[in-house]
C-alpha atoms as a PDB file:
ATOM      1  CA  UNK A   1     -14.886 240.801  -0.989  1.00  0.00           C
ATOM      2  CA  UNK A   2     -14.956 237.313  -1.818  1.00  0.00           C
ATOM      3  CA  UNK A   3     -14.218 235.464   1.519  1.00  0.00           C
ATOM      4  CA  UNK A   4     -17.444 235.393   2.976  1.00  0.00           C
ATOM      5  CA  UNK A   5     -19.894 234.834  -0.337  1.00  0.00           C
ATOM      6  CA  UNK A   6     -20.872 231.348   0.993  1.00  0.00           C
ATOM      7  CA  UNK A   7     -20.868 231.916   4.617  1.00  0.00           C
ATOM      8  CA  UNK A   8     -24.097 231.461   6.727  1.00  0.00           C
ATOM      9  CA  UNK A   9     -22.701 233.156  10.072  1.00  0.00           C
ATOM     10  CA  UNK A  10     -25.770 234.352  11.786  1.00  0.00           C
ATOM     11  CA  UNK A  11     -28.368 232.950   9.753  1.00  0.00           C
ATOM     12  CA  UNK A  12     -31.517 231.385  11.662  1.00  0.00           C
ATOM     13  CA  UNK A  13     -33.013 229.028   9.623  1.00  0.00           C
ATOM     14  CA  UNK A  14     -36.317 226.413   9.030  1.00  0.00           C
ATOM     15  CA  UNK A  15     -36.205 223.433   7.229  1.00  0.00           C
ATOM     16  CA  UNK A  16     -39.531 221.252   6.895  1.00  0.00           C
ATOM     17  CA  UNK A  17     -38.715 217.562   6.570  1.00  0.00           C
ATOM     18  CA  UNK A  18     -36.019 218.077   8.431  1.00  0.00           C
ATOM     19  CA  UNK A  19     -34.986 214.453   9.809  1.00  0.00           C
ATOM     20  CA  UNK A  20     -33.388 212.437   6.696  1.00  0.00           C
ATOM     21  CA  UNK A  21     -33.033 212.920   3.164  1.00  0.00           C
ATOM     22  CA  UNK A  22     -32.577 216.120   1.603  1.00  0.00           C
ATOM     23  CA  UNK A  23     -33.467 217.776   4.191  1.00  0.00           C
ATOM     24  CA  UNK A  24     -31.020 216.793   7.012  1.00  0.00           C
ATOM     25  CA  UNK A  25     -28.049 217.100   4.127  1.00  0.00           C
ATOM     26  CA  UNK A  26     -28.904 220.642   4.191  1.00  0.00           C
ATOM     27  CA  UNK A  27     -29.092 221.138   7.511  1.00  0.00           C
ATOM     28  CA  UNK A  28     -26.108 219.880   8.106  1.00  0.00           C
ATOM     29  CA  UNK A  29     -24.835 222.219   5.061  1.00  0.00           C
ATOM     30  CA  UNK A  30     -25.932 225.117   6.986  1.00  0.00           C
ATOM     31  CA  UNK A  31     -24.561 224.590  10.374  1.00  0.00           C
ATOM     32  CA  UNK A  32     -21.220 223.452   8.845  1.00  0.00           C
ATOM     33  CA  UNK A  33     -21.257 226.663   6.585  1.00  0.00           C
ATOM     34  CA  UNK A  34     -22.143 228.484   9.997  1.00  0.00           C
ATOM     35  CA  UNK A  35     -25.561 229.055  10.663  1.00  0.00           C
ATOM     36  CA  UNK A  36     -26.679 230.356  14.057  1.00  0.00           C
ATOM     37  CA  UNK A  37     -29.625 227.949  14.643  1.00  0.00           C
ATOM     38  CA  UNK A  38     -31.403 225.353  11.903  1.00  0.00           C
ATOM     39  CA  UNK A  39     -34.835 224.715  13.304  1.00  0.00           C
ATOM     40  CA  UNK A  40     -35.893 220.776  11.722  1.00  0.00           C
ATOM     41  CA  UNK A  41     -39.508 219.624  11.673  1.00  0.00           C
ATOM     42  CA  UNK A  42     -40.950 216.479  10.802  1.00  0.00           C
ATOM     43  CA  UNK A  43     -43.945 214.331  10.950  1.00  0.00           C
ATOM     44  CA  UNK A  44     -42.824 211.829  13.017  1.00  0.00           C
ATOM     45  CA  UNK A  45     -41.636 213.301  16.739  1.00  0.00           C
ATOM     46  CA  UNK A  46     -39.219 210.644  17.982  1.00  0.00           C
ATOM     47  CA  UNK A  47     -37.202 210.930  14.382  1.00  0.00           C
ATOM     48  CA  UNK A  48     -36.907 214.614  13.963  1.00  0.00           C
ATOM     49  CA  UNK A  49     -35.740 214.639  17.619  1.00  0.00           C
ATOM     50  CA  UNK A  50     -32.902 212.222  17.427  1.00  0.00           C
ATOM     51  CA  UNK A  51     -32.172 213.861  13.879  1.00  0.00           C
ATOM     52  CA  UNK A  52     -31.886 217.129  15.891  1.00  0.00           C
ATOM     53  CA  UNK A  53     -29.516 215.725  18.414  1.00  0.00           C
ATOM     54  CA  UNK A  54     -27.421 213.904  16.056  1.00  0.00           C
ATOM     55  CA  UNK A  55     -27.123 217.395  13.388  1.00  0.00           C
ATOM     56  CA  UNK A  56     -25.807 219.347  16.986  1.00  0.00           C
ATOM     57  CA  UNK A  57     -22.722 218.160  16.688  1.00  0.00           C
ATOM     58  CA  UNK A  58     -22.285 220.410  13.571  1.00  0.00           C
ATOM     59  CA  UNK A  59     -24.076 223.463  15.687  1.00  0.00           C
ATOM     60  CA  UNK A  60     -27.373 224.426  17.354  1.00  0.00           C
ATOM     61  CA  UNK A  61     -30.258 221.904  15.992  1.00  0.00           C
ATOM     62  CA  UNK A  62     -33.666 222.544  16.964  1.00  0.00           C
ATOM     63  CA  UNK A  63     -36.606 220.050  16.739  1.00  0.00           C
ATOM     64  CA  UNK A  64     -39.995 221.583  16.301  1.00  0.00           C
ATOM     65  CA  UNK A  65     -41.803 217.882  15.368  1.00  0.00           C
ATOM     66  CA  UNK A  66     -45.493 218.429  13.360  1.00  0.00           C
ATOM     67  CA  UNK A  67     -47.411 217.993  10.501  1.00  0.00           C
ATOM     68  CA  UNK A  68     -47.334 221.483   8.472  1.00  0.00           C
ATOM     69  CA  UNK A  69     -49.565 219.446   5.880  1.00  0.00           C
ATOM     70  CA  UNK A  70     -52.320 220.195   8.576  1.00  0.00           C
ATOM     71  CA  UNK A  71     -53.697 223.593   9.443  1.00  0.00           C
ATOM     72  CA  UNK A  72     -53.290 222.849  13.083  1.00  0.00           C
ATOM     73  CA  UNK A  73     -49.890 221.500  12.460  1.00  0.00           C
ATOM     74  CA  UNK A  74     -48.732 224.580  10.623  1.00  0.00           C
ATOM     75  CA  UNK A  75     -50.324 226.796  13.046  1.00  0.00           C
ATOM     76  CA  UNK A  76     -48.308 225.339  15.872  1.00  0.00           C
ATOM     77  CA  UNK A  77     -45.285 225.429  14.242  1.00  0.00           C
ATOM     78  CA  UNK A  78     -45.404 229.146  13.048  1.00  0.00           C
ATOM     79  CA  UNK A  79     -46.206 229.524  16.798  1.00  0.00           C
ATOM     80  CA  UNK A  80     -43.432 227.621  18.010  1.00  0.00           C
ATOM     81  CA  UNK A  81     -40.796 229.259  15.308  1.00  0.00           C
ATOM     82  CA  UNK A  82     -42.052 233.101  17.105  1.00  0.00           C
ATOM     83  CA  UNK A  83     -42.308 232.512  20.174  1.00  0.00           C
ATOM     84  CA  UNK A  84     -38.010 231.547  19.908  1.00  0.00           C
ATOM     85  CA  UNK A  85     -37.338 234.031  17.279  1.00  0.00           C
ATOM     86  CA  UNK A  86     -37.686 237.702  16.368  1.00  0.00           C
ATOM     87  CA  UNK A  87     -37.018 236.673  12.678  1.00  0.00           C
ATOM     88  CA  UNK A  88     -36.092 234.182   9.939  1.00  0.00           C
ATOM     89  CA  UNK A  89     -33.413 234.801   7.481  1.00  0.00           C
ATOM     90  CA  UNK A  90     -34.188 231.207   5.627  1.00  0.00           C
ATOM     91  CA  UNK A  91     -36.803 228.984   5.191  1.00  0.00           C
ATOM     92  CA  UNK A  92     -36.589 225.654   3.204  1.00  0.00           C
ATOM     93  CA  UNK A  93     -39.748 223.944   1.915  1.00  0.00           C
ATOM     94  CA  UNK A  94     -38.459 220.679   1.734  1.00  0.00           C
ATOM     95  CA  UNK A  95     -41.198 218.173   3.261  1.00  0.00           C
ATOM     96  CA  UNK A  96     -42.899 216.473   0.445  1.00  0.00           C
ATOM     97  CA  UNK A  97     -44.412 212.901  -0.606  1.00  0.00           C
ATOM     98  CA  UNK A  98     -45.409 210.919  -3.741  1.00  0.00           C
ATOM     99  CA  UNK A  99     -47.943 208.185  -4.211  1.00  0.00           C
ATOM    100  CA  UNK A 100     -47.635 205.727  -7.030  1.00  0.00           C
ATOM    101  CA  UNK A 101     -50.453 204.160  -8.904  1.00  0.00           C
ATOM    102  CA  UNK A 102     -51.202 203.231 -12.889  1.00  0.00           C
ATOM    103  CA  UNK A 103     -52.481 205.704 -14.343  1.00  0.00           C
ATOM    104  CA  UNK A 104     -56.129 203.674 -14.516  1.00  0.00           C
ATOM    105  CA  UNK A 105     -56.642 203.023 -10.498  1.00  0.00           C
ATOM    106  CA  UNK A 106     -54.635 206.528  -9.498  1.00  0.00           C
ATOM    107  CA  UNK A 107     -57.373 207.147  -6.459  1.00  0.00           C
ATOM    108  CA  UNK A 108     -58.249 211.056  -5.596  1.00  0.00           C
ATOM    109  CA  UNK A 109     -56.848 210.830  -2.530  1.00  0.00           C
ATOM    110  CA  UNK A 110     -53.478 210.342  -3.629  1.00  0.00           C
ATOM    111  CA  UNK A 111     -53.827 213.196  -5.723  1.00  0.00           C
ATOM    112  CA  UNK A 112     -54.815 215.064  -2.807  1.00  0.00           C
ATOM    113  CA  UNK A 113     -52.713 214.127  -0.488  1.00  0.00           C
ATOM    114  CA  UNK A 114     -49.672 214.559  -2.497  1.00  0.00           C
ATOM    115  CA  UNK A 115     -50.886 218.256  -3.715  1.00  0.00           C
ATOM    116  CA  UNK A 116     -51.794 219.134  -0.229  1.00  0.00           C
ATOM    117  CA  UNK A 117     -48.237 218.176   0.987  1.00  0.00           C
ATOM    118  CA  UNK A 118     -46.043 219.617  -1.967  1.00  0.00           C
ATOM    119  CA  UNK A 119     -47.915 222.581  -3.202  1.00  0.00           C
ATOM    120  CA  UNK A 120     -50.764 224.020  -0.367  1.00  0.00           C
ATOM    121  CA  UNK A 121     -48.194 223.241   2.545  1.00  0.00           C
ATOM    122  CA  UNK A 122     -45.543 225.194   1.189  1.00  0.00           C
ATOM    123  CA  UNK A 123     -47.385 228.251   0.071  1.00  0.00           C
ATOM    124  CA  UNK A 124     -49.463 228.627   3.225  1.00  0.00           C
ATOM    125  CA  UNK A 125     -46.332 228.295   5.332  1.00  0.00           C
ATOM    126  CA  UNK A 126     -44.384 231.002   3.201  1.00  0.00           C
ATOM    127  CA  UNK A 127     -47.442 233.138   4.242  1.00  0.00           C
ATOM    128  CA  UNK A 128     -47.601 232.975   7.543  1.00  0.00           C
ATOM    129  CA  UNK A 129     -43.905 232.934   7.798  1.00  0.00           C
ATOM    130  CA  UNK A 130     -43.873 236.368   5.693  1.00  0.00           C
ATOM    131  CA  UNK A 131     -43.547 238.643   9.170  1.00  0.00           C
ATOM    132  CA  UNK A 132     -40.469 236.603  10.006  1.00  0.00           C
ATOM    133  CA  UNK A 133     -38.870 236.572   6.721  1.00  0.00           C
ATOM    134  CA  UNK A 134     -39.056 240.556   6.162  1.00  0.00           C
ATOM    135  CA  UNK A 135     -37.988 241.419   9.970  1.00  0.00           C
ATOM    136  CA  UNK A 136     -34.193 241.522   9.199  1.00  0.00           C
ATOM    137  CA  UNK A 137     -34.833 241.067   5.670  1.00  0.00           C
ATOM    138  CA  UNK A 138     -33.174 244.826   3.794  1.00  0.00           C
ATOM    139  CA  UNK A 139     -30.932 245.579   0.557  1.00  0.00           C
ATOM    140  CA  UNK A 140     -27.772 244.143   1.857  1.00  0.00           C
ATOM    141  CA  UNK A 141     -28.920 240.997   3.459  1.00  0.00           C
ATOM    142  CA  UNK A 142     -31.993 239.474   1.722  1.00  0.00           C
ATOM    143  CA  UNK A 143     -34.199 236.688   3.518  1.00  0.00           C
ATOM    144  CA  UNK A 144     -34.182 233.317   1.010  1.00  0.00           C
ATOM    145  CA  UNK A 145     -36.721 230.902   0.586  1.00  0.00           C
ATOM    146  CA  UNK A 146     -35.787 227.697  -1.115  1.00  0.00           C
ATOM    147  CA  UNK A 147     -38.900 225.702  -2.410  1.00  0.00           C
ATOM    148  CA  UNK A 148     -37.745 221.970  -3.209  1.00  0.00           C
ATOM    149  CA  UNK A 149     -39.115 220.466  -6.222  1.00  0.00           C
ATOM    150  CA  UNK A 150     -37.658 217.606  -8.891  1.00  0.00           C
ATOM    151  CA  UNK A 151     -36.935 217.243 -12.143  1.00  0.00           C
ATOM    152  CA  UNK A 152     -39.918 215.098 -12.290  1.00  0.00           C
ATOM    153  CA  UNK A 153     -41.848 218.850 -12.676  1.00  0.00           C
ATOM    154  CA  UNK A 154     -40.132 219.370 -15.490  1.00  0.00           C
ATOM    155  CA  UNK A 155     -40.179 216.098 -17.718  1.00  0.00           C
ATOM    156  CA  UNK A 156     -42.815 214.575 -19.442  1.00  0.00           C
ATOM    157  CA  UNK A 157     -42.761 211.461 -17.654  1.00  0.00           C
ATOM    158  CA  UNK A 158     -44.906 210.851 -14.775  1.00  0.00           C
ATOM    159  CA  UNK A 159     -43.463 207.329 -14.157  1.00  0.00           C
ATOM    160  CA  UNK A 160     -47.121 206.430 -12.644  1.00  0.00           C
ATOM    161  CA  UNK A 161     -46.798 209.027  -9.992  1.00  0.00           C
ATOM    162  CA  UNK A 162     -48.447 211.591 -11.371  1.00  0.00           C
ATOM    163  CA  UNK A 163     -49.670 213.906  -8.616  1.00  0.00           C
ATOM    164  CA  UNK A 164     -45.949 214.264  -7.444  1.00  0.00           C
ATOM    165  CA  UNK A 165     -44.965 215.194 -11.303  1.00  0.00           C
ATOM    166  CA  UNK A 166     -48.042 217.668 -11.269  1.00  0.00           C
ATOM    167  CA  UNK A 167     -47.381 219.024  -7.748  1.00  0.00           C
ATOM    168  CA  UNK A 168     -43.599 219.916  -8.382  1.00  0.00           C
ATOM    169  CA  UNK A 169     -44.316 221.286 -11.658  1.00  0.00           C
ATOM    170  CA  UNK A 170     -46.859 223.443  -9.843  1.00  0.00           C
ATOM    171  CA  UNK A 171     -44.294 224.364  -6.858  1.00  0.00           C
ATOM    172  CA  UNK A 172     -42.090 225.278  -9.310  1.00  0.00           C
ATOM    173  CA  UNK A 173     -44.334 227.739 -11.151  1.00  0.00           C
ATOM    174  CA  UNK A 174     -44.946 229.355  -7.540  1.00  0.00           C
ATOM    175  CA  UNK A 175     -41.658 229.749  -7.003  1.00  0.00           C
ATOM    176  CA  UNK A 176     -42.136 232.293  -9.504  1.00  0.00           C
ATOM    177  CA  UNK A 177     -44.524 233.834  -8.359  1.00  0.00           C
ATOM    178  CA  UNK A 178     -43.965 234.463  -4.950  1.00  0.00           C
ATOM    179  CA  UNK A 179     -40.044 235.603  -6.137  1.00  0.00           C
ATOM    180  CA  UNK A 180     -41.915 238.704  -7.922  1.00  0.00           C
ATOM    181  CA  UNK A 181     -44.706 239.014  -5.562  1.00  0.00           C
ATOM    182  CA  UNK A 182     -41.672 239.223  -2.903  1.00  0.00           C
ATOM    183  CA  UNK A 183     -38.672 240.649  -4.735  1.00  0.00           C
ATOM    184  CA  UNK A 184     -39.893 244.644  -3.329  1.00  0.00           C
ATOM    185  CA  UNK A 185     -39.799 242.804   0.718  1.00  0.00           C
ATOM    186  CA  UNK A 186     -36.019 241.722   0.073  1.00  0.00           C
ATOM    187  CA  UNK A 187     -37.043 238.216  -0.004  1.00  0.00           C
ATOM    188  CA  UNK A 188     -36.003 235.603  -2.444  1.00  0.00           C
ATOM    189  CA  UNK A 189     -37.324 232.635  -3.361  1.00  0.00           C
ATOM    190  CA  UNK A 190     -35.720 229.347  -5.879  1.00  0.00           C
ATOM    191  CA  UNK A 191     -36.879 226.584  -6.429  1.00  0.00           C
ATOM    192  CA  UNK A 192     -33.679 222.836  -6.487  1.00  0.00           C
ATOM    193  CA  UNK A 193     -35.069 220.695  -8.723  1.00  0.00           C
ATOM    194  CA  UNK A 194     -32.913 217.422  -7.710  1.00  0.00           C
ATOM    195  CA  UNK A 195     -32.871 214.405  -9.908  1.00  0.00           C
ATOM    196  CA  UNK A 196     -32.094 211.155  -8.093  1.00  0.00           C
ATOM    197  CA  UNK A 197     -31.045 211.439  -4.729  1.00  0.00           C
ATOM    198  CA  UNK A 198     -30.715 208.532  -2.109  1.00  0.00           C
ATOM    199  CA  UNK A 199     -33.485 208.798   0.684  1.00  0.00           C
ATOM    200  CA  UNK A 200     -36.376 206.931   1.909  1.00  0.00           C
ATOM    201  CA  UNK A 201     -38.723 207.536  -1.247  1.00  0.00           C
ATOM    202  CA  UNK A 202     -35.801 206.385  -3.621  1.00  0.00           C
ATOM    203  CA  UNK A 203     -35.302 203.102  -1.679  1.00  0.00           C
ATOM    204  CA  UNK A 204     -37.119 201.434  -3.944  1.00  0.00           C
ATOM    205  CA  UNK A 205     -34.836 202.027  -6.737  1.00  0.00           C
ATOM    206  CA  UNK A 206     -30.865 202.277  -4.734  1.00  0.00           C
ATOM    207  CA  UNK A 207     -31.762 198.544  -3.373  1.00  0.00           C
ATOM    208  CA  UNK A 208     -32.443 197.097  -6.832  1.00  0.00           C
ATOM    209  CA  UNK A 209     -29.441 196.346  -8.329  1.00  0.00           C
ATOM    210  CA  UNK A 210     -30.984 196.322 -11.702  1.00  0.00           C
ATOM    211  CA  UNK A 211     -33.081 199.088 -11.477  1.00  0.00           C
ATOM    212  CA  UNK A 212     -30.581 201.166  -9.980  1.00  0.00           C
ATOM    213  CA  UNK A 213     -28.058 200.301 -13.240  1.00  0.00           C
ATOM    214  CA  UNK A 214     -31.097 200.572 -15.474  1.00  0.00           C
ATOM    215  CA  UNK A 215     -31.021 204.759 -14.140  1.00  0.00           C
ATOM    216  CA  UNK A 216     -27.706 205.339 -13.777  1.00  0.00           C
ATOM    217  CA  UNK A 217     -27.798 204.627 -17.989  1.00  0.00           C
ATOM    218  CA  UNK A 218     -30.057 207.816 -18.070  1.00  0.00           C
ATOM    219  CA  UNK A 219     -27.628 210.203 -16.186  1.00  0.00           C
ATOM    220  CA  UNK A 220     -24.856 211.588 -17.971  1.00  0.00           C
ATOM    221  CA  UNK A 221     -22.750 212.137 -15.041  1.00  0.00           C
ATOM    222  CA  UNK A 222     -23.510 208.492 -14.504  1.00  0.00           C
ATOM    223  CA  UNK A 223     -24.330 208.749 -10.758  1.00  0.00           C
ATOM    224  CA  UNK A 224     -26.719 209.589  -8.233  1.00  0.00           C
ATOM    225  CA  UNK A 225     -26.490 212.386  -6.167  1.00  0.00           C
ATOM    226  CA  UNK A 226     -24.644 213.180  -2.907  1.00  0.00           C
ATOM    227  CA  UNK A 227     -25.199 215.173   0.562  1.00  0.00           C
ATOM    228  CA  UNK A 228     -23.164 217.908  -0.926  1.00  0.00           C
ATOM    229  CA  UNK A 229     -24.315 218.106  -3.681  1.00  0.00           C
ATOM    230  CA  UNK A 230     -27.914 219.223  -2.651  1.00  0.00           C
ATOM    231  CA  UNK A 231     -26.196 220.926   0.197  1.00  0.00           C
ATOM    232  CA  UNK A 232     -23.911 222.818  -2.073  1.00  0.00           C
ATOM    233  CA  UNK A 233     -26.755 224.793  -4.217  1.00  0.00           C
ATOM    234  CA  UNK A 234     -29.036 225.600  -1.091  1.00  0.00           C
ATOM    235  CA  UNK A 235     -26.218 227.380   0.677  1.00  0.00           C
ATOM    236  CA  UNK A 236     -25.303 229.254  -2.235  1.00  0.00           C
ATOM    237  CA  UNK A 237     -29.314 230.116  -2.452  1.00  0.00           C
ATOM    238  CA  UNK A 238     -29.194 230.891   1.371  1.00  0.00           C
ATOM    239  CA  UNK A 239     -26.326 232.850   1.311  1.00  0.00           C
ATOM    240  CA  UNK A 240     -24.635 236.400  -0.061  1.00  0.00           C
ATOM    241  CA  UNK A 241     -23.448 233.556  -2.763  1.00  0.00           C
ATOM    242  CA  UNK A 242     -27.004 233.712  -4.223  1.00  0.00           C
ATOM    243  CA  UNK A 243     -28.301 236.984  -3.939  1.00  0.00           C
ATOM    244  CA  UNK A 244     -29.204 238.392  -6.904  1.00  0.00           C
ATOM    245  CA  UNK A 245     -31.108 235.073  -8.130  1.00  0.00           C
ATOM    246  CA  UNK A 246     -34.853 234.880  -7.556  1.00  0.00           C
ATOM    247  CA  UNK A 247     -37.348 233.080  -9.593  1.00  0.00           C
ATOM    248  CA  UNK A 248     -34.996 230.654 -10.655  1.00  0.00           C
ATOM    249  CA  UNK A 249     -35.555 226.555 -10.977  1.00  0.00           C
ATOM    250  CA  UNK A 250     -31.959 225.128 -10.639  1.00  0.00           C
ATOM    251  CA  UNK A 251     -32.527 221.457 -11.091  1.00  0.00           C
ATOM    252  CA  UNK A 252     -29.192 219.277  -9.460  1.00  0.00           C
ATOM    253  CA  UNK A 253     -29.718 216.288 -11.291  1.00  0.00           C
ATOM    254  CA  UNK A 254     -25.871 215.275 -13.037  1.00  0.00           C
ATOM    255  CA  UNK A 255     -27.733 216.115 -16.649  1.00  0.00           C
ATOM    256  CA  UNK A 256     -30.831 214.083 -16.453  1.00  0.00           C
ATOM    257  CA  UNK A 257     -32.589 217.080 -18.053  1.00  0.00           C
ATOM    258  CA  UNK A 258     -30.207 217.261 -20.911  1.00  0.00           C
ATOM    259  CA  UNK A 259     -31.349 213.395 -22.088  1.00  0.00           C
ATOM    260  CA  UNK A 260     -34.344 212.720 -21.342  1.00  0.00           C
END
């Protein structure tokens, strides 16, 4: 009964910001766990390729490169994803960005670019993915989709980024949403809430040795996070593991949350 709960044998799968971060550890989760194919897409073309080719040595890694916070760019890719598949069984919103600013000069287009990116991106792509996600979706084997926010939606701190703390808060409330709006289609939808994770927006902090003590004080498991650890949660999400859970906000965050 048990032997199979976390497997992903079969599974063809979508992650958006695909090529580093949080979104390649999960990738990598899901071919090691046993996914069929992970389709990766990125911004940038020549990094979501070579992430693609270096991810194949843990199974089939696909790069679809675009920018899905443009119409055009979504377009192409929900165009690309049918024209290889007959249906998706997962689909990750993981691409994201943050813009920092005092509170006094924040300008309106980093407010917009960041809620364009977070919270518009990830809905319109769950739409026009919908055909793909309910095509094997039944009963026995739901279709997941795993919106990625922070725990930055949930505190009261906006740490003078305060269109990412807005637009994860907001991603997280239509998680919701779209888990009831779906639940009757057989798909799910979550929401990881990670707390501090190494990756290219963190740099900032992991390569000051001060600043990086300073948070570490504020974590009761009195570390950052790992590529299993974020890895961990989305295959359970992805797979039989996780499915009787919609709706939910899991944040991954060693007890942040509980502190602060």
């Amino acid at each position: 009964m048990f032997e199979n709960l976390f497997s992903m044998k079969g599974k063809t799968c979508l992650i958006t910001g695909g090529s580093r971060g949080l979104g390649a550890y999960m990738a990598q989760g899901f071919l090691e766990a046993g996914a069929k194919r992970v389709y990766i897409t990125a911004r940038k073309a020549e990094a979501c390729l070579a992430a693609a080719q270096e991810l194949s040595q843990f199974g089939d890694c696909v790069a679809l490169p675009g920018d899905v916070a443009t119409t055009e760019g979504l377009a192409n890719l929900v165009e690309q994803i049918t024209k290889r598949e007959s249906h998706l069984d997962v689909l990750v919103n993981n691409a994201g960005t943050g813009w920092g600013a005092p509170f006094g000069q924040f300008p309106e287009k980093g407010w917009d670019k960041v809620m364009d990116i977070n919270v518009k991106s990830p809905f319109f792509l769950t739409q026009a993915l919908l055909p793909l996600l309910k095509n094997n979706a039944n009963k026995e084997n739901t279709a997941s989709v795993i919106n990625i926010g922070s725990i930055a939606g949930l505190l009261g701190n906006g740490l003078d980024n305060y269109s990412y703390a807005v637009s994860k808060s907001a991603i997280h409330q239509a998680t919701r949403i779209l888990a009831t709006e779906l639940a009757a289609t057989h798909i799910r939808v979550n929401a990881i809430a990670p707390g501090r994770f190494y990756s290219k927006m963190t740099e900032f902090l992991s390569t000051d040795e001060a600043a990086f003590a300073e948070e570490i004080k504020g974590i009761p498991m009195s570390r950052w996070g790992e590529p299993t650890d974020i890895a961990g949660v989305a295959i359970m999400l992805a797979s039989q593991a996780g499915a009787f859970i919609t709706g939910q906000i899991i944040p991954v965050d060693g007890g942040t949350t509980l502190v602060n």
